[in-house]
C-alpha atoms as a PDB file:
ATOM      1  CA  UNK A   1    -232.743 -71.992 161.078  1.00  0.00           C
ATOM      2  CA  UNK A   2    -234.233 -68.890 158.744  1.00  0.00           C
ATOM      3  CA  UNK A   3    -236.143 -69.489 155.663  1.00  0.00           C
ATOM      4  CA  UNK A   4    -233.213 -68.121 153.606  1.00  0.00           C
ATOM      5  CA  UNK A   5    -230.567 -70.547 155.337  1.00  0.00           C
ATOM      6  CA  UNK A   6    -233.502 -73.862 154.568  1.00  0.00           C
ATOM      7  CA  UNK A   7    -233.801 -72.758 151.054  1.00  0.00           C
ATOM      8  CA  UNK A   8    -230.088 -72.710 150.199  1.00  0.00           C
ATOM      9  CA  UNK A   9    -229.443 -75.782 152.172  1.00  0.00           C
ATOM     10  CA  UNK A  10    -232.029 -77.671 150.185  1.00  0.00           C
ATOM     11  CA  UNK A  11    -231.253 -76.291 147.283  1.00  0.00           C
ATOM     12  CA  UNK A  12    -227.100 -77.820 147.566  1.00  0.00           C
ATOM     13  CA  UNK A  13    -228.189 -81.053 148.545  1.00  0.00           C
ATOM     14  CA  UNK A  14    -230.902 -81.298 145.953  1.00  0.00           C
ATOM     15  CA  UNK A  15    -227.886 -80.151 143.325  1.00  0.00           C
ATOM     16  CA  UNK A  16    -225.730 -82.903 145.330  1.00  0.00           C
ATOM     17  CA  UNK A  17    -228.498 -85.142 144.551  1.00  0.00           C
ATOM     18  CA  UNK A  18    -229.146 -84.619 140.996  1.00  0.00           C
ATOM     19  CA  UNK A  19    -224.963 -83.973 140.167  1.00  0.00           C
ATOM     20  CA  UNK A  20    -224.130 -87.866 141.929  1.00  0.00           C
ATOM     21  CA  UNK A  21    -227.172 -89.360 140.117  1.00  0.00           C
ATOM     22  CA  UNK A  22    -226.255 -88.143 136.858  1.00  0.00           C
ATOM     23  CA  UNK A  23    -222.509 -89.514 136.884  1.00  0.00           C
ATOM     24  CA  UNK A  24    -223.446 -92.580 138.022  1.00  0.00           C
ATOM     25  CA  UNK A  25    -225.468 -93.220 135.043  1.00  0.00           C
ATOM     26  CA  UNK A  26    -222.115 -92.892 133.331  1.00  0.00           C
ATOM     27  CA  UNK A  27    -219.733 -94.763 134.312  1.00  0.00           C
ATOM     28  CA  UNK A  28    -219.203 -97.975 132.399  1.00  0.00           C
ATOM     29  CA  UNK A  29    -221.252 -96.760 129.556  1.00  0.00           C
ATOM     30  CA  UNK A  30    -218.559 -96.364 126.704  1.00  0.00           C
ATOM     31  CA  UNK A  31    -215.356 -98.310 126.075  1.00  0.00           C
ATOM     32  CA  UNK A  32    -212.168 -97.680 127.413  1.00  0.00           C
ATOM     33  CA  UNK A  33    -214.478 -96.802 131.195  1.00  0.00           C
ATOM     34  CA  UNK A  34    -212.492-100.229 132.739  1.00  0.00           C
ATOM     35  CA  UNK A  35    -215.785-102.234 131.749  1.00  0.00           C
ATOM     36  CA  UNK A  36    -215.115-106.002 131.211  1.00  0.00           C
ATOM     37  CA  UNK A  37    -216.667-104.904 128.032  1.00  0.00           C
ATOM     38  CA  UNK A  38    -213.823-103.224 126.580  1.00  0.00           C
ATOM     39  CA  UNK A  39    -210.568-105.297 125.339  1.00  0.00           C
ATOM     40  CA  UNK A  40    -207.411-104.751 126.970  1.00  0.00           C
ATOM     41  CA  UNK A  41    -204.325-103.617 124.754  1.00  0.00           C
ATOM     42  CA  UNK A  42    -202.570-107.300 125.669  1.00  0.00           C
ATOM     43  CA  UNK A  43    -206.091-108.907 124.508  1.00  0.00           C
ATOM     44  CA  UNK A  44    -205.850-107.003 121.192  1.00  0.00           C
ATOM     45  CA  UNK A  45    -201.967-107.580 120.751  1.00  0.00           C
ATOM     46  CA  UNK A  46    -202.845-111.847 121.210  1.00  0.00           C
ATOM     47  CA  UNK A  47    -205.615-111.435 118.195  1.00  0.00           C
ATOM     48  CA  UNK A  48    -203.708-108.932 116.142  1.00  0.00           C
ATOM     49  CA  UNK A  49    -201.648-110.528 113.003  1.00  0.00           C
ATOM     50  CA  UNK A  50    -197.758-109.892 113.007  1.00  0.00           C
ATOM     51  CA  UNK A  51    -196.961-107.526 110.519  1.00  0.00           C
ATOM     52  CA  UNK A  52    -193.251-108.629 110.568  1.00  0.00           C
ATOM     53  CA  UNK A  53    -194.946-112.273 109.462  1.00  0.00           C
ATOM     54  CA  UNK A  54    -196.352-111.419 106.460  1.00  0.00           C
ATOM     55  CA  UNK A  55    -194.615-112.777 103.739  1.00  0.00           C
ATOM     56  CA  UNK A  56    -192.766-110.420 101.319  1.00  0.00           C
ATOM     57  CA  UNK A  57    -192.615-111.873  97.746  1.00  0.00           C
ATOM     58  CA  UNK A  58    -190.546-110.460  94.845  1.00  0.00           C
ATOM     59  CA  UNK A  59    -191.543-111.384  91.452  1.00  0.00           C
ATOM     60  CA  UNK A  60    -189.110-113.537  89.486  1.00  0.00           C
ATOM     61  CA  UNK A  61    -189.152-111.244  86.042  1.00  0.00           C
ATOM     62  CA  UNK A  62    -189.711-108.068  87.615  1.00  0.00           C
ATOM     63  CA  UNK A  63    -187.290-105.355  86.474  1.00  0.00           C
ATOM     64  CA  UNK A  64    -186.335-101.938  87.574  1.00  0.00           C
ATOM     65  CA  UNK A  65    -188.658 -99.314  85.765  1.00  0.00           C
ATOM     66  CA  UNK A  66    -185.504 -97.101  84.650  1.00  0.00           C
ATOM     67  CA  UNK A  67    -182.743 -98.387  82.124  1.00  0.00           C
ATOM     68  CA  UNK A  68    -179.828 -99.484  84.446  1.00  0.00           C
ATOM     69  CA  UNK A  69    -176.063-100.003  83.706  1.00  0.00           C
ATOM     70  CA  UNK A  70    -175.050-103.792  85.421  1.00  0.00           C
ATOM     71  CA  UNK A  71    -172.814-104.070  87.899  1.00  0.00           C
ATOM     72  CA  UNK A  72    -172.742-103.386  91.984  1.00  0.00           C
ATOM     73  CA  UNK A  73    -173.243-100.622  93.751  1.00  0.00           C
ATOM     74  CA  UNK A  74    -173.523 -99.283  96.893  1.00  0.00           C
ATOM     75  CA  UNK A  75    -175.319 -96.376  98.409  1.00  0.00           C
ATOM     76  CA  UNK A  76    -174.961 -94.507 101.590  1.00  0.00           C
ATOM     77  CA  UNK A  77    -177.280 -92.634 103.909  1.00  0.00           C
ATOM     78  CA  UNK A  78    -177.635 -90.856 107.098  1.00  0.00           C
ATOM     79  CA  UNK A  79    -179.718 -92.839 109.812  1.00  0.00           C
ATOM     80  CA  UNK A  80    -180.943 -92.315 113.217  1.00  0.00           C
ATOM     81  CA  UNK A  81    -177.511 -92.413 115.187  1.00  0.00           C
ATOM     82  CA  UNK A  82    -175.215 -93.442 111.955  1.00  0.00           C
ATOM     83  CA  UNK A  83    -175.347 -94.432 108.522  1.00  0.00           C
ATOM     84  CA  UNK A  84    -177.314 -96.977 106.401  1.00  0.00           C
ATOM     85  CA  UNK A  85    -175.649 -99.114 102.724  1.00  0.00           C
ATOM     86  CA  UNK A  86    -177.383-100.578 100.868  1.00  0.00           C
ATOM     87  CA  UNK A  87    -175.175-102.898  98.242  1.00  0.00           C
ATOM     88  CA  UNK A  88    -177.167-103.519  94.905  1.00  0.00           C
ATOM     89  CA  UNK A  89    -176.628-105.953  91.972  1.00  0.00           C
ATOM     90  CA  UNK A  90    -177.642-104.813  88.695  1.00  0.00           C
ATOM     91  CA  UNK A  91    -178.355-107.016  85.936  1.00  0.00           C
ATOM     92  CA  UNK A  92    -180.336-107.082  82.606  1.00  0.00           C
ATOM     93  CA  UNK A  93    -182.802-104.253  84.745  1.00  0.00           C
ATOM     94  CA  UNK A  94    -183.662-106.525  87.681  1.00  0.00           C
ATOM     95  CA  UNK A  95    -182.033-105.375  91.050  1.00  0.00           C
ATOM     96  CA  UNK A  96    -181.210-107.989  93.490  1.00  0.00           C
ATOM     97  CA  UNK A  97    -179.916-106.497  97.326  1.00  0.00           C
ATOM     98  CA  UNK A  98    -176.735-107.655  98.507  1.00  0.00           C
ATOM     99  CA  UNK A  99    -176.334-106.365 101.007  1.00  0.00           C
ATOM    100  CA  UNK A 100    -178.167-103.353 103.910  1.00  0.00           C
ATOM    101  CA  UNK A 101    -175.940-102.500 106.745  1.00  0.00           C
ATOM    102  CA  UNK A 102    -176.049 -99.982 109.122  1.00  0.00           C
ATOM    103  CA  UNK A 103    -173.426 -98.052 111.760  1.00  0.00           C
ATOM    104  CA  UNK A 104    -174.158 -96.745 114.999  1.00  0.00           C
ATOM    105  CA  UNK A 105    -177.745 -98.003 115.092  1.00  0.00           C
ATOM    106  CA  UNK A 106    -179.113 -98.883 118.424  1.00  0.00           C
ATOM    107  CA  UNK A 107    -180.023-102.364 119.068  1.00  0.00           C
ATOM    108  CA  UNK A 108    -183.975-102.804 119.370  1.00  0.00           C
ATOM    109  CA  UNK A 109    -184.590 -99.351 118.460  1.00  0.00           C
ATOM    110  CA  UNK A 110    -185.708 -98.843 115.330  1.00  0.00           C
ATOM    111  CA  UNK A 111    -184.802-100.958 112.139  1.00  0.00           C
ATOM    112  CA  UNK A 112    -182.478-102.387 113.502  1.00  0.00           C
ATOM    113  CA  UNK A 113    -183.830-105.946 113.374  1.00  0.00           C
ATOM    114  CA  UNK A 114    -185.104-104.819 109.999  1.00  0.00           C
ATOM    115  CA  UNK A 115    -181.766-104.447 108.461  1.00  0.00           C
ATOM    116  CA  UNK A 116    -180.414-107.264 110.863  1.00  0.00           C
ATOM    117  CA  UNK A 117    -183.723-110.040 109.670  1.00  0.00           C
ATOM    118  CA  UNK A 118    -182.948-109.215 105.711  1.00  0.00           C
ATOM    119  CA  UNK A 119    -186.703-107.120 106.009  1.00  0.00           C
ATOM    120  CA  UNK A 120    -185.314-104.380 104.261  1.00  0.00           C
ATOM    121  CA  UNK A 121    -183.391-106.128 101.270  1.00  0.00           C
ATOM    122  CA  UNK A 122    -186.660-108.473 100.622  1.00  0.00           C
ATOM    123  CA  UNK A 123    -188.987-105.389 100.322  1.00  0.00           C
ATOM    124  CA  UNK A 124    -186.022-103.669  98.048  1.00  0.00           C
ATOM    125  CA  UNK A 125    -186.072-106.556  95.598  1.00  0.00           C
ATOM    126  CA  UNK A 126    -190.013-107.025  95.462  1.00  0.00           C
ATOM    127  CA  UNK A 127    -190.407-102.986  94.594  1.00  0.00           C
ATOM    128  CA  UNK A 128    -187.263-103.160  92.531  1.00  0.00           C
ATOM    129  CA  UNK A 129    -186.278 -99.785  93.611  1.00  0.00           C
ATOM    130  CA  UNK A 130    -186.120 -97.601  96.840  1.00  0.00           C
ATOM    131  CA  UNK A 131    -190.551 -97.751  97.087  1.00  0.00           C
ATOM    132  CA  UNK A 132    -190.708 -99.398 100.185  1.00  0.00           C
ATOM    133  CA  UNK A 133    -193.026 -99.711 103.195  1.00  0.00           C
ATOM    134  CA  UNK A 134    -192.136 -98.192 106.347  1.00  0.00           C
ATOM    135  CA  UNK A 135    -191.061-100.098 109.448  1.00  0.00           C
ATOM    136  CA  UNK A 136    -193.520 -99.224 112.351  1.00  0.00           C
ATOM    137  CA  UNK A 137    -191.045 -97.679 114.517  1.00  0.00           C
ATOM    138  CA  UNK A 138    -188.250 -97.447 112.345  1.00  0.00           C
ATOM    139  CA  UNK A 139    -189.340 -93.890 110.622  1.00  0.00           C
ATOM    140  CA  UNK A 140    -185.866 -92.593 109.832  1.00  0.00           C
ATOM    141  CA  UNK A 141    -183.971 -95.442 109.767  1.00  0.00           C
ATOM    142  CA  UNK A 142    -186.682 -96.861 106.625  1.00  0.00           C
ATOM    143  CA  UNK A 143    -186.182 -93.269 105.198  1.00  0.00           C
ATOM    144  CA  UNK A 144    -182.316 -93.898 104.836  1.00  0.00           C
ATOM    145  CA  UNK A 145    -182.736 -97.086 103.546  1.00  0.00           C
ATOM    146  CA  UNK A 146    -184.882 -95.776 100.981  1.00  0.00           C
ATOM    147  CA  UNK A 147    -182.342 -93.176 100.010  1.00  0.00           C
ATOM    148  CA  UNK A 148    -179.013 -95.221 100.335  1.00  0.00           C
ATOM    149  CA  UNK A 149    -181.072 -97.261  97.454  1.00  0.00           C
ATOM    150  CA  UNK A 150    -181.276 -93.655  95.455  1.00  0.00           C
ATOM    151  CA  UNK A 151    -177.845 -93.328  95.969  1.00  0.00           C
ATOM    152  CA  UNK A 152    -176.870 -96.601  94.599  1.00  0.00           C
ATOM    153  CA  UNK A 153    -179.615 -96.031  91.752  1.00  0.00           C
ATOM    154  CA  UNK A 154    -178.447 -92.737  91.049  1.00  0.00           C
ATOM    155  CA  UNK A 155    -174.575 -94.350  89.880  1.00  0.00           C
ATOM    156  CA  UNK A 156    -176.291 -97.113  88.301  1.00  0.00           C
ATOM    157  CA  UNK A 157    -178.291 -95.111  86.266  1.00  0.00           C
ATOM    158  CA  UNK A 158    -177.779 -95.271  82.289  1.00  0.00           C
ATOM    159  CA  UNK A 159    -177.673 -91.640  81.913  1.00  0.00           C
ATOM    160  CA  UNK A 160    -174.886 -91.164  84.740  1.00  0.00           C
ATOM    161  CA  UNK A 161    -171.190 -91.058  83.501  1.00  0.00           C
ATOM    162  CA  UNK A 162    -169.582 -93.895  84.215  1.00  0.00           C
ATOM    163  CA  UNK A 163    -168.041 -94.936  87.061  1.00  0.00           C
ATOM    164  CA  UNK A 164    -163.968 -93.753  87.327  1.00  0.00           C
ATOM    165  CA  UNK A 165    -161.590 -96.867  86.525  1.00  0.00           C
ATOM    166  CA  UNK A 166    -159.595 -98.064  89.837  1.00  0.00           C
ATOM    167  CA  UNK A 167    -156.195 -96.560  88.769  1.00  0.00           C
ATOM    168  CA  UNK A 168    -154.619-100.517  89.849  1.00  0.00           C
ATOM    169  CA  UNK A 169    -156.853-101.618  87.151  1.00  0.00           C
ATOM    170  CA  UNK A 170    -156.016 -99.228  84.841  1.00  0.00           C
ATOM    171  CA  UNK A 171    -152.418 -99.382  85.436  1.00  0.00           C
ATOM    172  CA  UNK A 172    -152.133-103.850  84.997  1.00  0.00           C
ATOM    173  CA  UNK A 173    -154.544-103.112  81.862  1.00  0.00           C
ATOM    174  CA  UNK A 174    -151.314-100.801  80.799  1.00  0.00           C
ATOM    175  CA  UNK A 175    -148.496-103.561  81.190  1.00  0.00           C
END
Protein backbone atom coordinates (compact mmCIF):
# COMPACT_ATOMS: atom_id res chain seq x y z
CA UNK A 1 0.00 0.00 0.00
CA UNK A 2 1.68 3.72 -0.81
CA UNK A 3 2.25 6.23 1.80
CA UNK A 4 -0.51 8.41 0.29
CA UNK A 5 -3.17 5.44 0.31
CA UNK A 6 -1.91 4.69 4.56
CA UNK A 7 -2.33 8.29 5.29
CA UNK A 8 -5.88 8.69 3.97
CA UNK A 9 -6.90 5.38 5.28
CA UNK A 10 -5.84 6.37 8.76
CA UNK A 11 -6.93 9.48 8.55
CA UNK A 12 -11.07 8.07 7.80
CA UNK A 13 -10.90 5.69 10.43
CA UNK A 14 -9.34 8.04 12.92
CA UNK A 15 -12.43 10.59 11.78
CA UNK A 16 -14.69 7.27 12.15
CA UNK A 17 -13.21 7.06 15.48
CA UNK A 18 -13.52 10.43 16.85
CA UNK A 19 -17.28 11.07 14.83
CA UNK A 20 -18.82 7.50 16.81
CA UNK A 21 -17.16 8.59 20.10
CA UNK A 22 -18.54 11.91 20.10
CA UNK A 23 -22.34 10.83 19.51
CA UNK A 24 -22.20 8.39 21.88
CA UNK A 25 -21.51 10.80 24.53
CA UNK A 26 -24.90 12.12 23.51
CA UNK A 27 -27.37 10.10 23.52
CA UNK A 28 -29.50 10.06 26.63
CA UNK A 29 -28.12 13.30 27.78
CA UNK A 30 -31.24 15.69 27.47
CA UNK A 31 -34.95 14.93 27.85
CA UNK A 32 -37.17 13.81 25.38
CA UNK A 33 -33.68 11.23 24.12
CA UNK A 34 -36.15 7.98 25.30
CA UNK A 35 -34.19 8.12 28.76
CA UNK A 36 -36.23 6.60 31.67
CA UNK A 37 -35.43 10.03 32.83
CA UNK A 38 -37.83 11.86 30.85
CA UNK A 39 -41.81 11.56 31.57
CA UNK A 40 -43.95 10.14 29.05
CA UNK A 41 -46.98 12.32 27.72
CA UNK A 42 -49.52 9.50 29.47
CA UNK A 43 -47.27 10.01 32.79
CA UNK A 44 -47.84 13.79 32.58
CA UNK A 45 -51.63 13.51 31.50
CA UNK A 46 -52.16 11.03 35.07
CA UNK A 47 -50.45 14.08 37.24
CA UNK A 48 -51.92 16.93 35.28
CA UNK A 49 -55.24 18.61 36.95
CA UNK A 50 -58.49 18.56 34.72
CA UNK A 51 -59.15 21.82 33.54
CA UNK A 52 -62.81 20.86 32.75
CA UNK A 53 -62.87 20.12 36.85
CA UNK A 54 -62.23 23.26 38.06
CA UNK A 55 -65.06 24.73 39.51
CA UNK A 56 -66.63 27.82 37.85
CA UNK A 57 -68.33 30.13 40.43
CA UNK A 58 -70.57 33.13 39.62
CA UNK A 59 -71.01 35.66 42.22
CA UNK A 60 -74.50 36.02 43.67
CA UNK A 61 -74.72 40.14 43.33
CA UNK A 62 -72.67 40.46 40.40
CA UNK A 63 -74.25 42.58 37.66
CA UNK A 64 -73.61 43.29 34.07
CA UNK A 65 -71.19 46.39 33.78
CA UNK A 66 -73.59 48.17 31.10
CA UNK A 67 -77.25 49.42 31.96
CA UNK A 68 -79.52 46.60 30.56
CA UNK A 69 -83.27 46.61 29.61
CA UNK A 70 -84.95 43.12 31.44
CA UNK A 71 -86.29 40.64 29.62
CA UNK A 72 -84.90 37.49 27.33
CA UNK A 73 -82.98 37.43 24.62
CA UNK A 74 -81.33 35.45 22.36
CA UNK A 75 -78.29 35.80 20.22
CA UNK A 76 -77.02 33.99 17.24
CA UNK A 77 -73.62 33.18 15.81
CA UNK A 78 -71.74 31.39 13.22
CA UNK A 79 -69.74 28.25 14.57
CA UNK A 80 -67.45 25.72 13.27
CA UNK A 81 -69.95 23.66 11.00
CA UNK A 82 -73.32 25.68 12.15
CA UNK A 83 -74.57 28.13 14.44
CA UNK A 84 -74.31 28.84 18.22
CA UNK A 85 -77.63 30.74 20.72
CA UNK A 86 -77.14 31.75 23.43
CA UNK A 87 -80.68 32.61 25.39
CA UNK A 88 -80.12 35.34 28.17
CA UNK A 89 -82.31 36.56 31.09
CA UNK A 90 -82.00 40.04 32.02
CA UNK A 91 -82.94 41.35 35.24
CA UNK A 92 -82.20 44.36 37.57
CA UNK A 93 -78.40 44.20 35.52
CA UNK A 94 -77.52 40.61 36.47
CA UNK A 95 -77.57 38.16 33.42
CA UNK A 96 -78.46 34.66 34.09
CA UNK A 97 -77.95 32.02 30.73
CA UNK A 98 -80.83 30.11 29.73
CA UNK A 99 -79.99 28.59 27.48
CA UNK A 100 -76.47 27.81 24.69
CA UNK A 101 -77.31 25.61 21.84
CA UNK A 102 -75.64 24.86 18.89
CA UNK A 103 -76.53 23.34 15.09
CA UNK A 104 -74.47 21.30 13.02
CA UNK A 105 -71.67 20.92 15.56
CA UNK A 106 -69.75 17.75 15.46
CA UNK A 107 -69.92 15.52 18.35
CA UNK A 108 -66.46 15.41 20.32
CA UNK A 109 -65.01 18.00 18.25
CA UNK A 110 -64.78 21.04 19.66
CA UNK A 111 -67.27 22.62 22.27
CA UNK A 112 -69.41 20.50 21.80
CA UNK A 113 -69.46 18.93 25.27
CA UNK A 114 -68.95 22.51 26.36
CA UNK A 115 -72.26 23.70 25.24
CA UNK A 116 -73.70 20.09 25.86
CA UNK A 117 -72.05 20.01 30.02
CA UNK A 118 -73.65 23.74 30.69
CA UNK A 119 -69.51 24.91 30.57
CA UNK A 120 -70.34 27.67 28.52
CA UNK A 121 -73.54 29.16 30.31
CA UNK A 122 -71.62 28.83 33.89
CA UNK A 123 -68.59 30.87 32.61
CA UNK A 124 -71.33 33.41 30.89
CA UNK A 125 -73.00 34.05 34.23
CA UNK A 126 -69.69 34.30 36.40
CA UNK A 127 -68.23 37.13 33.75
CA UNK A 128 -71.71 38.51 33.36
CA UNK A 129 -71.12 39.21 29.80
CA UNK A 130 -69.55 37.54 26.64
CA UNK A 131 -65.58 37.67 28.62
CA UNK A 132 -65.06 34.20 28.69
CA UNK A 133 -62.20 31.68 28.70
CA UNK A 134 -61.53 29.68 25.77
CA UNK A 135 -62.20 25.95 25.50
CA UNK A 136 -58.84 24.14 24.68
CA UNK A 137 -59.88 22.84 21.44
CA UNK A 138 -62.94 24.55 20.94
CA UNK A 139 -61.28 27.94 19.33
CA UNK A 140 -64.17 28.94 17.09
CA UNK A 141 -66.85 27.37 18.54
CA UNK A 142 -65.86 29.60 22.18
CA UNK A 143 -65.51 32.60 19.72
CA UNK A 144 -69.28 32.22 18.66
CA UNK A 145 -70.38 31.74 21.91
CA UNK A 146 -68.79 34.81 22.90
CA UNK A 147 -70.46 36.72 20.13
CA UNK A 148 -74.03 35.09 20.13
CA UNK A 149 -73.75 36.71 23.87
CA UNK A 150 -72.94 40.27 21.95
CA UNK A 151 -75.74 39.67 19.96
CA UNK A 152 -78.13 39.09 22.69
CA UNK A 153 -76.34 42.08 24.65
CA UNK A 154 -76.48 44.24 21.83
CA UNK A 155 -80.83 44.06 21.88
CA UNK A 156 -80.71 44.17 25.49
CA UNK A 157 -78.86 47.12 25.65
CA UNK A 158 -80.56 50.39 27.22
CA UNK A 159 -79.54 52.55 24.46
CA UNK A 160 -81.01 50.10 21.66
CA UNK A 161 -84.64 50.87 20.46
CA UNK A 162 -86.83 48.66 21.69
CA UNK A 163 -87.70 45.55 20.63
CA UNK A 164 -90.85 45.54 17.78
CA UNK A 165 -94.26 44.42 19.53
CA UNK A 166 -95.45 40.78 18.20
CA UNK A 167 -98.29 42.14 15.95
CA UNK A 168 -100.72 39.05 17.93
CA UNK A 169 -99.91 41.02 20.92
CA UNK A 170 -100.54 44.13 19.63
CA UNK A 171 -103.62 43.20 17.91
CA UNK A 172 -105.52 41.28 21.51
CA UNK A 173 -104.06 44.56 23.31
CA UNK A 174 -106.48 46.34 20.49
CA UNK A 175 -109.81 44.34 21.27
Amino acid sequence: MSSNASKTLSAALCGAAALSLGLTGCGASFEGSGSKDAASAEQLALRAEDPWAAPVEADPDARSAVPLRDGVYTGKAPAMAGTVSATLLVQDDRITCLAVEQQGETQSVGGFEAIRDGKYALMIEAAQGSDIDAVSGATITTAAVRDAVDDALAQAAADAPAPAADPAAQAAAAE
